[in-house]
C-alpha atoms as a PDB file:
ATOM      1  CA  UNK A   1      27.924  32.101 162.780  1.00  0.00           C
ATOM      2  CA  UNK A   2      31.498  32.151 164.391  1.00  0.00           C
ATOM      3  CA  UNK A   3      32.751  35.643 164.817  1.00  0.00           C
ATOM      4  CA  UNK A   4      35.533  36.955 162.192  1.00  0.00           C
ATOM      5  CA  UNK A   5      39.008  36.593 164.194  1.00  0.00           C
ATOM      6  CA  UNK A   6      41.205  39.471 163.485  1.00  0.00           C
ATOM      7  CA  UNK A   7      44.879  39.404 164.296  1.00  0.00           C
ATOM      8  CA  UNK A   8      45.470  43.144 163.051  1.00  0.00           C
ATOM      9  CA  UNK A   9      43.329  45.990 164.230  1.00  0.00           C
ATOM     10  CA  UNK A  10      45.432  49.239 162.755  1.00  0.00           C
ATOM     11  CA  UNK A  11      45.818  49.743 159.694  1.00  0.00           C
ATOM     12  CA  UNK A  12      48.280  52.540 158.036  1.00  0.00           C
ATOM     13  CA  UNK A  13      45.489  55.094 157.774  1.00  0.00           C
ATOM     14  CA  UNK A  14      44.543  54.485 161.289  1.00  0.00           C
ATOM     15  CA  UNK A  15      47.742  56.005 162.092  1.00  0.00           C
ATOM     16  CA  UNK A  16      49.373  55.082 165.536  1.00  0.00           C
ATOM     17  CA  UNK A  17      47.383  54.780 169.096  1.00  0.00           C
ATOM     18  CA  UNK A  18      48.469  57.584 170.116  1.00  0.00           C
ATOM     19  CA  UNK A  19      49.628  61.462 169.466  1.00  0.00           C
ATOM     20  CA  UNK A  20      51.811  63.398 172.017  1.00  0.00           C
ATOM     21  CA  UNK A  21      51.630  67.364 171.697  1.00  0.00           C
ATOM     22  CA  UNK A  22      54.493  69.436 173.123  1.00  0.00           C
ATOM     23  CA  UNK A  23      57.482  67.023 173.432  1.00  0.00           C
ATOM     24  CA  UNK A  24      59.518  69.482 174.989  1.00  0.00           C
ATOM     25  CA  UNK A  25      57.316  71.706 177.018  1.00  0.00           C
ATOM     26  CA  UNK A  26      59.100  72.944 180.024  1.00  0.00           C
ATOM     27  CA  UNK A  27      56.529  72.033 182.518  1.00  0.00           C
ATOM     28  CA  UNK A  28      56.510  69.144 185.408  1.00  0.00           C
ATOM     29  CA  UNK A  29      53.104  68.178 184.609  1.00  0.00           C
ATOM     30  CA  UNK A  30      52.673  65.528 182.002  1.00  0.00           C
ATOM     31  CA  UNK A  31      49.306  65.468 180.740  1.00  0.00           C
ATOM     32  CA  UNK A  32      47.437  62.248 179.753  1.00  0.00           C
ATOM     33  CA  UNK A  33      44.127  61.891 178.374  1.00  0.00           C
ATOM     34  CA  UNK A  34      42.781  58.331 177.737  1.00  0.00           C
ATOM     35  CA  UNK A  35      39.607  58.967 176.089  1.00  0.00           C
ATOM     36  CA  UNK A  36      40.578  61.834 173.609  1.00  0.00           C
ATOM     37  CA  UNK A  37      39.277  60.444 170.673  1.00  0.00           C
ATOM     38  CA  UNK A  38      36.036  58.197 169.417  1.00  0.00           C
ATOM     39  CA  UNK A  39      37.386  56.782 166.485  1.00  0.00           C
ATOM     40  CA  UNK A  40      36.898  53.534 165.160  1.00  0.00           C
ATOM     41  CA  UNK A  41      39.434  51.546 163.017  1.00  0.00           C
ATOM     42  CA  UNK A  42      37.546  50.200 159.669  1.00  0.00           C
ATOM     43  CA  UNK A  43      38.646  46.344 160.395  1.00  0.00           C
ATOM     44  CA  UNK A  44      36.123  46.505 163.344  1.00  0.00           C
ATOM     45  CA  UNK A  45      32.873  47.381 161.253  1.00  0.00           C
ATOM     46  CA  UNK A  46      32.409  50.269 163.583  1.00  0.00           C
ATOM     47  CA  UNK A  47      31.843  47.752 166.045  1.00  0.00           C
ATOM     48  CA  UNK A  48      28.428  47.264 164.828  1.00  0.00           C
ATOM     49  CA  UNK A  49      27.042  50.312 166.688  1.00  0.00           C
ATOM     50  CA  UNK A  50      24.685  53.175 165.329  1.00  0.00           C
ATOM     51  CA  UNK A  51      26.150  56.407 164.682  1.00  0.00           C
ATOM     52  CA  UNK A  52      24.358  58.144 167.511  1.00  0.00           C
ATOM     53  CA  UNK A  53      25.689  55.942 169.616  1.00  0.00           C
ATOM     54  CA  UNK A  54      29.207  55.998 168.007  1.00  0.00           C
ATOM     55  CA  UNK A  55      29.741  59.441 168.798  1.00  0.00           C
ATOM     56  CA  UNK A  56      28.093  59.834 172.385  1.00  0.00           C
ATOM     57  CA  UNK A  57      29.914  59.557 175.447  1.00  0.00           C
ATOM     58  CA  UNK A  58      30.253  55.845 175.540  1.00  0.00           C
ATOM     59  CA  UNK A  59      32.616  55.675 173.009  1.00  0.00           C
ATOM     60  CA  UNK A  60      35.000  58.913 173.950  1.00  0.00           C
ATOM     61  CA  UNK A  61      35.126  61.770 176.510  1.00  0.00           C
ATOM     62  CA  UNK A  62      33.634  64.886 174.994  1.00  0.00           C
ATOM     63  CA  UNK A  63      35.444  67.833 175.215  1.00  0.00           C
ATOM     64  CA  UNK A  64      37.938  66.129 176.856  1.00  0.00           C
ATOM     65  CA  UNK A  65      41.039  66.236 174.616  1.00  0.00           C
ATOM     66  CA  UNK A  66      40.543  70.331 174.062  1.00  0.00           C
ATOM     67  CA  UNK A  67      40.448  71.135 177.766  1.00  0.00           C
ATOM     68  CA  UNK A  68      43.846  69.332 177.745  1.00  0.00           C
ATOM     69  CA  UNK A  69      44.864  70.858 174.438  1.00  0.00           C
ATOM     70  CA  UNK A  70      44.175  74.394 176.101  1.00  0.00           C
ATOM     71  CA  UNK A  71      45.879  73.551 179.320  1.00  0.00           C
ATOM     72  CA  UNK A  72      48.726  72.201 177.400  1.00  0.00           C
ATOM     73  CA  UNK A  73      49.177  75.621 176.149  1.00  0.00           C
ATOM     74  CA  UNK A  74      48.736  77.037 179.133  1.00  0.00           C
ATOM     75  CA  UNK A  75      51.045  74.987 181.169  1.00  0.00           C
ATOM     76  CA  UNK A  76      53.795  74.252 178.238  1.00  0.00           C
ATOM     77  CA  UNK A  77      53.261  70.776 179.438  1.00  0.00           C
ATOM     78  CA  UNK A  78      53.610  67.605 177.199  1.00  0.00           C
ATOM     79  CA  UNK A  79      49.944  65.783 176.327  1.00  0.00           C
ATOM     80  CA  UNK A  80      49.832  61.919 175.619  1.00  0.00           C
ATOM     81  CA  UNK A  81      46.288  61.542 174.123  1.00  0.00           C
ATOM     82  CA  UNK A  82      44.947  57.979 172.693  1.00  0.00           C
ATOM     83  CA  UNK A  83      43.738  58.562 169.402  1.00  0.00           C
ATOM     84  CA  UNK A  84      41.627  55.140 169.346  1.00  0.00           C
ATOM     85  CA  UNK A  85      37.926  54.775 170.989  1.00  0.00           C
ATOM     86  CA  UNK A  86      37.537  53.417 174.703  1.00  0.00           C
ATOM     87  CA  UNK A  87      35.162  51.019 172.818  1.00  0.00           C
ATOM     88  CA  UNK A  88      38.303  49.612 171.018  1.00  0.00           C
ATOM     89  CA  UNK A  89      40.164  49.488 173.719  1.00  0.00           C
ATOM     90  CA  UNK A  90      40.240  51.901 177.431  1.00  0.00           C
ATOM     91  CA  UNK A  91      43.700  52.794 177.711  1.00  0.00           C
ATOM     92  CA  UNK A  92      42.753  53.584 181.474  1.00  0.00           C
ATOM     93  CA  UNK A  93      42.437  49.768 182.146  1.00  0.00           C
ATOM     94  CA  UNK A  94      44.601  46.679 182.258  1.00  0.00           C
ATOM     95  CA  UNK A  95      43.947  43.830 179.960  1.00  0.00           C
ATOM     96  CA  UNK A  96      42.784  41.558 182.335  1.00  0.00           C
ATOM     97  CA  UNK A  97      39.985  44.169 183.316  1.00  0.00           C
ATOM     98  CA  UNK A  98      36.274  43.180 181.715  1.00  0.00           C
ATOM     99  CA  UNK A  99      36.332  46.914 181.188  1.00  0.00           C
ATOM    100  CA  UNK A 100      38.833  46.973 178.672  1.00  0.00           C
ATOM    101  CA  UNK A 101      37.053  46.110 175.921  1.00  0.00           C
ATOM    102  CA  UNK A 102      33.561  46.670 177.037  1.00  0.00           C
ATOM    103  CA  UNK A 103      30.289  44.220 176.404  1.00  0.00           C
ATOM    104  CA  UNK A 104      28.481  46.924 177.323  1.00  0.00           C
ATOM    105  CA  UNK A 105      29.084  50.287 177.991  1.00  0.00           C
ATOM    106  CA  UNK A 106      26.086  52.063 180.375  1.00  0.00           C
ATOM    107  CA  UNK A 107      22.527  50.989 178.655  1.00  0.00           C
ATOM    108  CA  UNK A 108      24.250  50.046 175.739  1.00  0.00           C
ATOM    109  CA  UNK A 109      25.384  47.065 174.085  1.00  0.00           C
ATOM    110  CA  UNK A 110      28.279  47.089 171.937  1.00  0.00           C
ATOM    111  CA  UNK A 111      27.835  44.531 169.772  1.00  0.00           C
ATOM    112  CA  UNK A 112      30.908  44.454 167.963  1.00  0.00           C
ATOM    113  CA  UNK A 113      32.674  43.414 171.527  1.00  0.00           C
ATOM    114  CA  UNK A 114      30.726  40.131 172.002  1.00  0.00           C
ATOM    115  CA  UNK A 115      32.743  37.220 172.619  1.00  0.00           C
ATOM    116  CA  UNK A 116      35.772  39.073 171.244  1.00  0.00           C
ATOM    117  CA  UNK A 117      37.842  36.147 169.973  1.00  0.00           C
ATOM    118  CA  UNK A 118      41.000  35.944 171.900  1.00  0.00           C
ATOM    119  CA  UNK A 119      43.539  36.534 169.395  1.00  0.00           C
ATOM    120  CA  UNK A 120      41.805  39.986 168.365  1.00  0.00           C
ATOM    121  CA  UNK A 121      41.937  40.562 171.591  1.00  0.00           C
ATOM    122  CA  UNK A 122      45.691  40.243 172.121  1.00  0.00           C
ATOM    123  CA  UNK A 123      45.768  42.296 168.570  1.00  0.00           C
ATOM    124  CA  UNK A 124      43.674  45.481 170.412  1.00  0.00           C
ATOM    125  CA  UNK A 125      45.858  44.831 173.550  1.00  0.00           C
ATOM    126  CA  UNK A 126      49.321  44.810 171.591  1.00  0.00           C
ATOM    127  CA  UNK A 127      48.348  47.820 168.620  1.00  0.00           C
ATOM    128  CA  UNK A 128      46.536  50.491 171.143  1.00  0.00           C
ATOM    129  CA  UNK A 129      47.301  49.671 175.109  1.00  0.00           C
ATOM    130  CA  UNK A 130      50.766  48.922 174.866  1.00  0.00           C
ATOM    131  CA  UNK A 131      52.462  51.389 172.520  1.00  0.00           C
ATOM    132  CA  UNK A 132      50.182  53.858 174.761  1.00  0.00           C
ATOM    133  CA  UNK A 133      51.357  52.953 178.222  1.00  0.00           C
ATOM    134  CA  UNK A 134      54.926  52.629 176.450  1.00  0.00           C
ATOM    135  CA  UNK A 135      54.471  56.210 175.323  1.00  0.00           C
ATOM    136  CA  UNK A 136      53.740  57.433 179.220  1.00  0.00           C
ATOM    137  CA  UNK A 137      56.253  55.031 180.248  1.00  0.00           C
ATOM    138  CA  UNK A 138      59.186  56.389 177.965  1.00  0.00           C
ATOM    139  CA  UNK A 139      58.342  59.964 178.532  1.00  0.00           C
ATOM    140  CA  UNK A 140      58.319  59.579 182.513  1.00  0.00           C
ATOM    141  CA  UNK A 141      61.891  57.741 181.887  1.00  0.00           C
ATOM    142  CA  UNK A 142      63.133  60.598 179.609  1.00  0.00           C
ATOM    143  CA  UNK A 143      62.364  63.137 182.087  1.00  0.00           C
ATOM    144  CA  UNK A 144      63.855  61.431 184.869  1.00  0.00           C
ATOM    145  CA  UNK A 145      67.540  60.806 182.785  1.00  0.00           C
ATOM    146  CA  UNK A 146      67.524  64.327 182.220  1.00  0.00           C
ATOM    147  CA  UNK A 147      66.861  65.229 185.971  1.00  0.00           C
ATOM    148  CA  UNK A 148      63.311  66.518 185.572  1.00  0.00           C
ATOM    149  CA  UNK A 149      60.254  66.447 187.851  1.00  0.00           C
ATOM    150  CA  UNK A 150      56.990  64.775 186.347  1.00  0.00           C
ATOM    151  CA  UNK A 151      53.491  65.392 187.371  1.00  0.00           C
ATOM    152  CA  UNK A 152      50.753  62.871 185.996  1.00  0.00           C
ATOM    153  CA  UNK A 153      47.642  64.862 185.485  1.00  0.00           C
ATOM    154  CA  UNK A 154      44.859  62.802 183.726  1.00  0.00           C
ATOM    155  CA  UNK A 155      42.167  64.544 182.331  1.00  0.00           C
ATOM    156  CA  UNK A 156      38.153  63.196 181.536  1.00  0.00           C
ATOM    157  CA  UNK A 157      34.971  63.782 181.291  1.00  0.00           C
ATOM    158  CA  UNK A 158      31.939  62.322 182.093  1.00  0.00           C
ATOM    159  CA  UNK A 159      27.940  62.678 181.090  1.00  0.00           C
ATOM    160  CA  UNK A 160      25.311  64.766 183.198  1.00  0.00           C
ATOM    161  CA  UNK A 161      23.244  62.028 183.445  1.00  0.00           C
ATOM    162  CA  UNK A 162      23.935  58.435 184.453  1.00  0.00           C
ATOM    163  CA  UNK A 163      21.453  55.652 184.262  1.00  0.00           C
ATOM    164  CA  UNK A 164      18.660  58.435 184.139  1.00  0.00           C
ATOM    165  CA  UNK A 165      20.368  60.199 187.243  1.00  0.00           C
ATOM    166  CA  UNK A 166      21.174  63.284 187.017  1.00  0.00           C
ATOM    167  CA  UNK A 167      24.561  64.384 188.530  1.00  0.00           C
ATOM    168  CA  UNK A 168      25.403  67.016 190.579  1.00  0.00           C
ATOM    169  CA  UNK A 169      28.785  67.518 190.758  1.00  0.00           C
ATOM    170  CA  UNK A 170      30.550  69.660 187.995  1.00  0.00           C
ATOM    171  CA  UNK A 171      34.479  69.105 188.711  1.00  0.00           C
ATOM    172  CA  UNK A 172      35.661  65.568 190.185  1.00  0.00           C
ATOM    173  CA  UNK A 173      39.274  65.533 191.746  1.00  0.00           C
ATOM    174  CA  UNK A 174      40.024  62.221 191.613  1.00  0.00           C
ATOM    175  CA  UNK A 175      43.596  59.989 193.724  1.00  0.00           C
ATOM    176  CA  UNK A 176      44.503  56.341 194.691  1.00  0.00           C
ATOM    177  CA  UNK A 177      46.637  55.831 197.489  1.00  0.00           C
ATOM    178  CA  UNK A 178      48.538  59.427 197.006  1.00  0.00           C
ATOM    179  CA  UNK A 179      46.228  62.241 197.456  1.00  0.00           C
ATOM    180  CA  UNK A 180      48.773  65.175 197.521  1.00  0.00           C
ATOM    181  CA  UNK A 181      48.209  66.732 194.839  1.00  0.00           C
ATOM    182  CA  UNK A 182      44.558  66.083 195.280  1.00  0.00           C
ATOM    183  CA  UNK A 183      44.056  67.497 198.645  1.00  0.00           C
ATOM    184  CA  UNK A 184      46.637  70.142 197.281  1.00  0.00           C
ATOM    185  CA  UNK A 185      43.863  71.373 194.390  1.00  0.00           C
ATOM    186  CA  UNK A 186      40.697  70.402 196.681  1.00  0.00           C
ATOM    187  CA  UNK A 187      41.778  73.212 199.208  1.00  0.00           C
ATOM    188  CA  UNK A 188      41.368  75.719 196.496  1.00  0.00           C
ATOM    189  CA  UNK A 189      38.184  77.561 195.356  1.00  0.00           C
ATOM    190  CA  UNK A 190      36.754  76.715 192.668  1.00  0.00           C
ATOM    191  CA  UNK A 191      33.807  78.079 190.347  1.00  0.00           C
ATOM    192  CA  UNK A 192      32.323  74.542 190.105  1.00  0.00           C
ATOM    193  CA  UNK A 193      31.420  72.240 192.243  1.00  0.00           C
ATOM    194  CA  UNK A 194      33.965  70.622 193.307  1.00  0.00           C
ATOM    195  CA  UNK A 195      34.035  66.686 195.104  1.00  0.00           C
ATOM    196  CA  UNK A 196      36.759  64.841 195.925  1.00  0.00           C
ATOM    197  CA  UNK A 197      36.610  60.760 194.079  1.00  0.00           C
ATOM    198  CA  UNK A 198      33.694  61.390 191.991  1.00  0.00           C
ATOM    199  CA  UNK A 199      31.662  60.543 190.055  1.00  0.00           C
ATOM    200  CA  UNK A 200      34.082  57.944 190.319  1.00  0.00           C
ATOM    201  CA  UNK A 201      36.690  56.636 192.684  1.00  0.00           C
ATOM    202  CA  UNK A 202      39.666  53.641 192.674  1.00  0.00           C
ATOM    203  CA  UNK A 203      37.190  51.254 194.123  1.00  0.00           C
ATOM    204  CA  UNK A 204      35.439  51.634 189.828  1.00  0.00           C
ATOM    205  CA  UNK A 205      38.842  50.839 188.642  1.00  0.00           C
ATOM    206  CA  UNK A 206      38.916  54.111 186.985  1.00  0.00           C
ATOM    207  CA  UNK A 207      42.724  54.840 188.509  1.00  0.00           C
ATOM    208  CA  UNK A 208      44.463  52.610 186.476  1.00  0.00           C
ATOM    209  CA  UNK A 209      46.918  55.023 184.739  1.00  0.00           C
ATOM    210  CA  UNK A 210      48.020  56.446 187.946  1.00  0.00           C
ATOM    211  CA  UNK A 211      48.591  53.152 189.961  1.00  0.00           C
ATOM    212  CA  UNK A 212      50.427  51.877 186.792  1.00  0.00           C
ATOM    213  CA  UNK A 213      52.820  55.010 185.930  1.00  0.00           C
ATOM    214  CA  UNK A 214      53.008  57.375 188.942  1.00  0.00           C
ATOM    215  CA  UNK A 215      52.372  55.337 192.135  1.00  0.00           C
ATOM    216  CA  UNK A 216      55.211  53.265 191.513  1.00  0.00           C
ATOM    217  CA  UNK A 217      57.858  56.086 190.789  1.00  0.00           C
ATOM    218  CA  UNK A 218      56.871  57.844 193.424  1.00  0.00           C
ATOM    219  CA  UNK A 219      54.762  60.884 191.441  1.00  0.00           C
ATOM    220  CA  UNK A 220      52.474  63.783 192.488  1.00  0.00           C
ATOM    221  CA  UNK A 221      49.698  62.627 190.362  1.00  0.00           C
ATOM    222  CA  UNK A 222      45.826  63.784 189.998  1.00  0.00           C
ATOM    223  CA  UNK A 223      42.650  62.009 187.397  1.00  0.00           C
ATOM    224  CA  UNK A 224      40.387  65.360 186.712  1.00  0.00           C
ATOM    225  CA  UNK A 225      36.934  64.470 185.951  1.00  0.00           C
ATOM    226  CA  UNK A 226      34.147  67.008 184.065  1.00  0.00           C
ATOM    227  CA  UNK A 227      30.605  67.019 183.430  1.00  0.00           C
ATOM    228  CA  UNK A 228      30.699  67.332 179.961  1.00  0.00           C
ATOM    229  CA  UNK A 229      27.468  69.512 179.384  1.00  0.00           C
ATOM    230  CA  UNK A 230      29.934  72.672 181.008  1.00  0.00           C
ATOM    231  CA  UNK A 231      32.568  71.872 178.670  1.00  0.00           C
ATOM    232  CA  UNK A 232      30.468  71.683 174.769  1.00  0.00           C
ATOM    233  CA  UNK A 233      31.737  74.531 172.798  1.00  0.00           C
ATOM    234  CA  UNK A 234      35.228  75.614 172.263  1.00  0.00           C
ATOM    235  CA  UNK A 235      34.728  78.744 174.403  1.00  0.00           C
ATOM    236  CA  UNK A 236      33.565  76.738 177.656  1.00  0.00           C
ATOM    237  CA  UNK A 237      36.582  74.103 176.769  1.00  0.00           C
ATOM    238  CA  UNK A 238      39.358  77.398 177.147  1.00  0.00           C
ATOM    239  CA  UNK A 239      37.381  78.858 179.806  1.00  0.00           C
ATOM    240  CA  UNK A 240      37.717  75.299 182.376  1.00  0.00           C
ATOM    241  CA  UNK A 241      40.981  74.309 181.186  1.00  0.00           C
ATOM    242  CA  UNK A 242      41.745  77.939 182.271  1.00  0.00           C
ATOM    243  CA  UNK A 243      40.457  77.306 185.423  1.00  0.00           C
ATOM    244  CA  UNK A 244      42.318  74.102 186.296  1.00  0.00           C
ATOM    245  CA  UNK A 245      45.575  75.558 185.396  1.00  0.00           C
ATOM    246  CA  UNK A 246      44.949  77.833 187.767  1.00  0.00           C
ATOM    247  CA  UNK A 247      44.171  75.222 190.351  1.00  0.00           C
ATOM    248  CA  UNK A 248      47.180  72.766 189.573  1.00  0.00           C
ATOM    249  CA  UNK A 249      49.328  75.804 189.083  1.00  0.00           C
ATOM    250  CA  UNK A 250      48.293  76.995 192.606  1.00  0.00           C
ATOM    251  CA  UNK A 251      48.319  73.580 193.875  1.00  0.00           C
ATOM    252  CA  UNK A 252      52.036  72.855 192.946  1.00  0.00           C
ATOM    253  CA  UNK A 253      53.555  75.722 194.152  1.00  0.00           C
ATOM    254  CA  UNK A 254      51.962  75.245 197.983  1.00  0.00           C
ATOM    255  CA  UNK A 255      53.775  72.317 197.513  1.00  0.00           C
ATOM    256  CA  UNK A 256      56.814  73.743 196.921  1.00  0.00           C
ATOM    257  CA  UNK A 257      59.788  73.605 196.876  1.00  0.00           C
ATOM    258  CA  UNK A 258      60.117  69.868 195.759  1.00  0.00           C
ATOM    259  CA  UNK A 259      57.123  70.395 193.211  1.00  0.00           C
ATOM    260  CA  UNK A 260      57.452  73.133 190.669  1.00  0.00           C
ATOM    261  CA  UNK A 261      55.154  73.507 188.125  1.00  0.00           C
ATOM    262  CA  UNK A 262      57.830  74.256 185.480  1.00  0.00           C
ATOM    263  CA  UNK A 263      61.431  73.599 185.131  1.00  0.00           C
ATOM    264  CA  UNK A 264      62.472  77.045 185.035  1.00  0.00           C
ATOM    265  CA  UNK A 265      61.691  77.257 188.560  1.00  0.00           C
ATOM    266  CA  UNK A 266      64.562  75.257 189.500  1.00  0.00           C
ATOM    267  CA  UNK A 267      67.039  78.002 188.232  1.00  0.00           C
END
């Protein structure tokens, strides 16, 4: 049987790819979370997966999105959050990446991204990556027309247990090429356990967003990474996201004076 080719993924109750909270928050730090959400549009069957499955970690980042929703608040920063599973497409890859649109995610197949035909591919590639790269893009151009300072802070979460290993660390503080900000936070104490490039590092290809939108302009930039058993209930989501704007907070002003944390600083 020859796999139904599908040259539209959205639809007009899908909504768009992305949602950004806070326009005009006064803050430096622009918050981006690439795995906020684990929805699935209706054209793609639910990409043929179980519902358990559908709603575990492969397919989002738990927790995730209300950490950054919290620190949003906390910051008055401006959040860019995907609103489309990582299954469907992972906004924090390029196209050309196999990890884009995932075979197989962990232990599990997804069986709805088997031999993807190549024009639905360029359909998930132009509907969801693009007009959510555009949206980082446009908001790191805004900011620098109107004389503004941007941060990129990327925020994630990851599973306790990873091919039946269980995982230490709590709080991963994760760079590219710029560690600034990165060595900035890491020198701070920190409730959690705290490693620098994990679980995850560049060489996993899990940096994209920052090589694509802040190395190039030159950006203080950080990917925060949490085991997502410390950050289930809404109370544990406020009481982390409280703790990292702490940490940035702190972090940006020892790097002062060319890095505030909000604009009113440069008054």
């Amino acid at each position: 049987m020859k796999p139904t080719i599908r040259t539209s993924i959205l639809s007009a109750s899908d909504g768009a790819a992305f949602e950004t909270i806070n326009p005009d928050g006064v803050s430096a730090v622009l918050l981006v979370c690439e795995h906020a959400s684990k929805h699935i549009p209706a054209s793609l069957d639910n990409l043929g997966l179980d519902e358990q499955t559908a709603n575990s970690h492969v397919a989002w980042d738990p927790g995730a999105l209300s950490v950054a929703k919290h620190l949003n608040a906390s910051l008055d920063a401006t959040l860019i959050a995907a609103t489309v599973s990582r299954l469907v497409y992972d906004c924090n890859r390029p196209p050309e990446a196999p990890g884009a649109m995932p075979a197989k995610s962990e232990i599990f197949p997804i069986a709805g991204n088997q031999n993807i035909p190549p024009e639905e591919k360029a359909a998930r590639v132009a509907e969801i990556y693009v007009p959510f790269t555009n949206a980082i893009r446009d908001a790191i151009a805004a900011r620098t027309d109107a004389g503004r300072a941007t941060v990129i802070v990327t925020i994630h979460s990851f599973t306790p247990i990873y091919f039946g290993e269980k995982r230490k660390v709590e709080l991963g503080v994760l760079h590219d090429e710029d560690a600034t900000l990165a060595d900035a936070m890491l020198a701070i104490p920190s409730t959690m356990e705290v490693q620098r490039n994990q679980p995850y590092g560049p060489e996993d290809g899990v940096t994209h967003t920052l090589k694509l939108h802040a190395l190039p302009n030159g950006l203080l930039n950080v990917m925060i990474e949490i085991r997502n058993d410390l950050i289930a209930t809404e109370a544990d989501q406020k009481k982390v996201a409280d703790e990292l704007s702490s940490m940035i907070s702190q972090a940006l002003d020892s790097l002062q004076p060319s890095t505030p944390t909000t604009e009113a600083t440069h008054a």
